[in-house]
C-alpha atoms as a PDB file:
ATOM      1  CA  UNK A   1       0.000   0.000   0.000  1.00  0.00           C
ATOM      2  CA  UNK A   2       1.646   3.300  -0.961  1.00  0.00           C
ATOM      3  CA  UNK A   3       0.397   6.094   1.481  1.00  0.00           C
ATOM      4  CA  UNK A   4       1.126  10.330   1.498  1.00  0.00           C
ATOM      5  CA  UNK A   5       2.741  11.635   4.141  1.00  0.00           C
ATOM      6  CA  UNK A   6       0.123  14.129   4.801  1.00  0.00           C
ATOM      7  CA  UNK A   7      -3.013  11.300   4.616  1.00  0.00           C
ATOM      8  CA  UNK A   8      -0.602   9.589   7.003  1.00  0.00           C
ATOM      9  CA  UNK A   9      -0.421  12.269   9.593  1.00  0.00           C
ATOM     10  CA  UNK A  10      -4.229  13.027   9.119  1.00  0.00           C
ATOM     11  CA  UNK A  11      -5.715   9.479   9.716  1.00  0.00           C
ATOM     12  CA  UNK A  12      -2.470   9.399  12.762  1.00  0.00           C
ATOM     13  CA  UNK A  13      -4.083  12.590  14.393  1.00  0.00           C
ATOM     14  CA  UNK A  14      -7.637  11.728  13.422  1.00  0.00           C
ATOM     15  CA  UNK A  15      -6.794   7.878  15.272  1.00  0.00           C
ATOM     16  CA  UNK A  16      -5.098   9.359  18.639  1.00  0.00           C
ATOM     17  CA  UNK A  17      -8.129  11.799  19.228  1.00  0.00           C
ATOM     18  CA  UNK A  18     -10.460   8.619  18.729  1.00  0.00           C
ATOM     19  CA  UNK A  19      -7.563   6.606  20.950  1.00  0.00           C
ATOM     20  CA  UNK A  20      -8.163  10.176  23.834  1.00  0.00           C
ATOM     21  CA  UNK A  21     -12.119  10.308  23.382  1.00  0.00           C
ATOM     22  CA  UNK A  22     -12.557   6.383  23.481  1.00  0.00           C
ATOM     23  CA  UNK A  23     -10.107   6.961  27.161  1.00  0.00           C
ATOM     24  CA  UNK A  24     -12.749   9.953  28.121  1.00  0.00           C
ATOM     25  CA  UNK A  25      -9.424  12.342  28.105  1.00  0.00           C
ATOM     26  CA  UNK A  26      -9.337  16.164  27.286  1.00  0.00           C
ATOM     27  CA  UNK A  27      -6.841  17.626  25.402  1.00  0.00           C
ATOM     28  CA  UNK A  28      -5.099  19.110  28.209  1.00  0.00           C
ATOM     29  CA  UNK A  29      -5.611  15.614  30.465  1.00  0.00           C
ATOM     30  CA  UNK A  30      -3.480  13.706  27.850  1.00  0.00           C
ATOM     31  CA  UNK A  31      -1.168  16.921  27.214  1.00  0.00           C
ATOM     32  CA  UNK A  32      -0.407  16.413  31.623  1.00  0.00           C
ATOM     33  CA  UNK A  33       0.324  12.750  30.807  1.00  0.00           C
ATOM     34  CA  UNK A  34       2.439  12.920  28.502  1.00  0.00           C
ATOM     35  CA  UNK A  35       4.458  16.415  29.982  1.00  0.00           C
ATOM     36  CA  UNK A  36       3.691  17.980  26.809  1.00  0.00           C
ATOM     37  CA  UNK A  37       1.889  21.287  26.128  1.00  0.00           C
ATOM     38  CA  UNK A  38      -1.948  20.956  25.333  1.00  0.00           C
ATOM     39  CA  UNK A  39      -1.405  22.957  22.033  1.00  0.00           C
ATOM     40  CA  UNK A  40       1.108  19.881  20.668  1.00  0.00           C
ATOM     41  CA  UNK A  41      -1.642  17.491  20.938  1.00  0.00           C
ATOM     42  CA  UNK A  42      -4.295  19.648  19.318  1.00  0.00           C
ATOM     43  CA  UNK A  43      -1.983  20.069  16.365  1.00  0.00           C
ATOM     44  CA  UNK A  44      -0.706  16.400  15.923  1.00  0.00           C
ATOM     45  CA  UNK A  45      -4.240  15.624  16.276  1.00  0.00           C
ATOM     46  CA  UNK A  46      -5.058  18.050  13.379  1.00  0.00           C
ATOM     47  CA  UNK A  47      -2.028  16.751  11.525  1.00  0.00           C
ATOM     48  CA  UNK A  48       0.098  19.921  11.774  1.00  0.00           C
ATOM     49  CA  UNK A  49       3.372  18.839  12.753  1.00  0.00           C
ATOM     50  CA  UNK A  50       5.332  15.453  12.432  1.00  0.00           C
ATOM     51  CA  UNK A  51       5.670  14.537  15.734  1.00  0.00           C
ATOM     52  CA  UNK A  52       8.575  12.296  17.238  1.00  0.00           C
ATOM     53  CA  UNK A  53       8.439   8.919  18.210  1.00  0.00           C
ATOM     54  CA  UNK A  54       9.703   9.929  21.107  1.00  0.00           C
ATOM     55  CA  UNK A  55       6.105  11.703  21.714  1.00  0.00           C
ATOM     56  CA  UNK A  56       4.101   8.821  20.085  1.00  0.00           C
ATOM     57  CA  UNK A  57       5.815   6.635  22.290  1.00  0.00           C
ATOM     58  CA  UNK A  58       4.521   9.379  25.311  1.00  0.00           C
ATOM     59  CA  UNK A  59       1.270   9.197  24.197  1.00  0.00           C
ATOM     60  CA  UNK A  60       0.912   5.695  23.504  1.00  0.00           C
ATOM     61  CA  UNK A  61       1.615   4.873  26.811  1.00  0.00           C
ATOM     62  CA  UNK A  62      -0.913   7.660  28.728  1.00  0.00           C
ATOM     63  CA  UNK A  63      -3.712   5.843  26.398  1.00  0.00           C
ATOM     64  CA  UNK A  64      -2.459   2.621  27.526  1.00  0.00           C
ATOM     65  CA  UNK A  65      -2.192   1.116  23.991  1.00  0.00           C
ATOM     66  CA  UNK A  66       1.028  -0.389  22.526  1.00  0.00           C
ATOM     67  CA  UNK A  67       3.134   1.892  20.427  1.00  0.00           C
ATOM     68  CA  UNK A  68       2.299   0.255  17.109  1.00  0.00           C
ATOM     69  CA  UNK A  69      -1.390   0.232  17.991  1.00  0.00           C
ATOM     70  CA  UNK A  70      -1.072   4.515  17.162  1.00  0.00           C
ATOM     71  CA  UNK A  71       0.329   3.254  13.931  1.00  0.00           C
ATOM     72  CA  UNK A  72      -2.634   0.995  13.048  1.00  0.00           C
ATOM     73  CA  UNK A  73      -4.402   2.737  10.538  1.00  0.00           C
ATOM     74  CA  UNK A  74      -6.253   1.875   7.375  1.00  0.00           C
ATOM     75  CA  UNK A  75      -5.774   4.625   4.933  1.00  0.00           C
ATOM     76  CA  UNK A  76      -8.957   5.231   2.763  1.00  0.00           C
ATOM     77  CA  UNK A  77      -7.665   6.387  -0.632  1.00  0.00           C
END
C-alpha cells in the first residue's frame, strides 16, 4: 500500500483523538500525561506537525495502547 505523508499524519491525528475520546481524556488531560503542552496534541491531532516517536511513544503509553497500535491505521484512498 503506498500512502502520502500528509493522509498519514491526518488518519495518525484523526486515530489518537479517537484513541483520547474512546479513554474519556481532554486535550489538556493527555497533554499532563504525557508532559507535553496541550497545544502539541491539538496540532498532531489536526495533523500539523510530524511529531517524534519519542512523543508517540509518550502518548501511547498515557492511552495505555502499545506503540504500534497509534500506527494501526487503514488509509482510505
Amino acid at each position: 500500500m503506498d500512502i502520502s505523508e500528509s493522509i498519514f499524519l491526518k488518519e495518525l491525528g484523526v486515530h489518537i483523538r479517537q484513541l483520547r475520546e474512546k479513554n474519556s481524556l481532554s486535550q489538556q488531560e493527555l497533554a499532563n500525561f504525557c508532559s507535553i503542552p496541550k497545544v502539541q496534541i491539538g496540532r498532531i491531532e489536526r495533523a500539523e506537525v510530524n511529531t517524534t516517536v519519542k512523543t508517540l511513544v509518550k502518548i501511547a503509553n498515557a492511552l495505555d495502547v502499545e506503540p504500534k497500535e497509534l500506527l494501526n491505521i487503514i488509509s482510505k484512498k
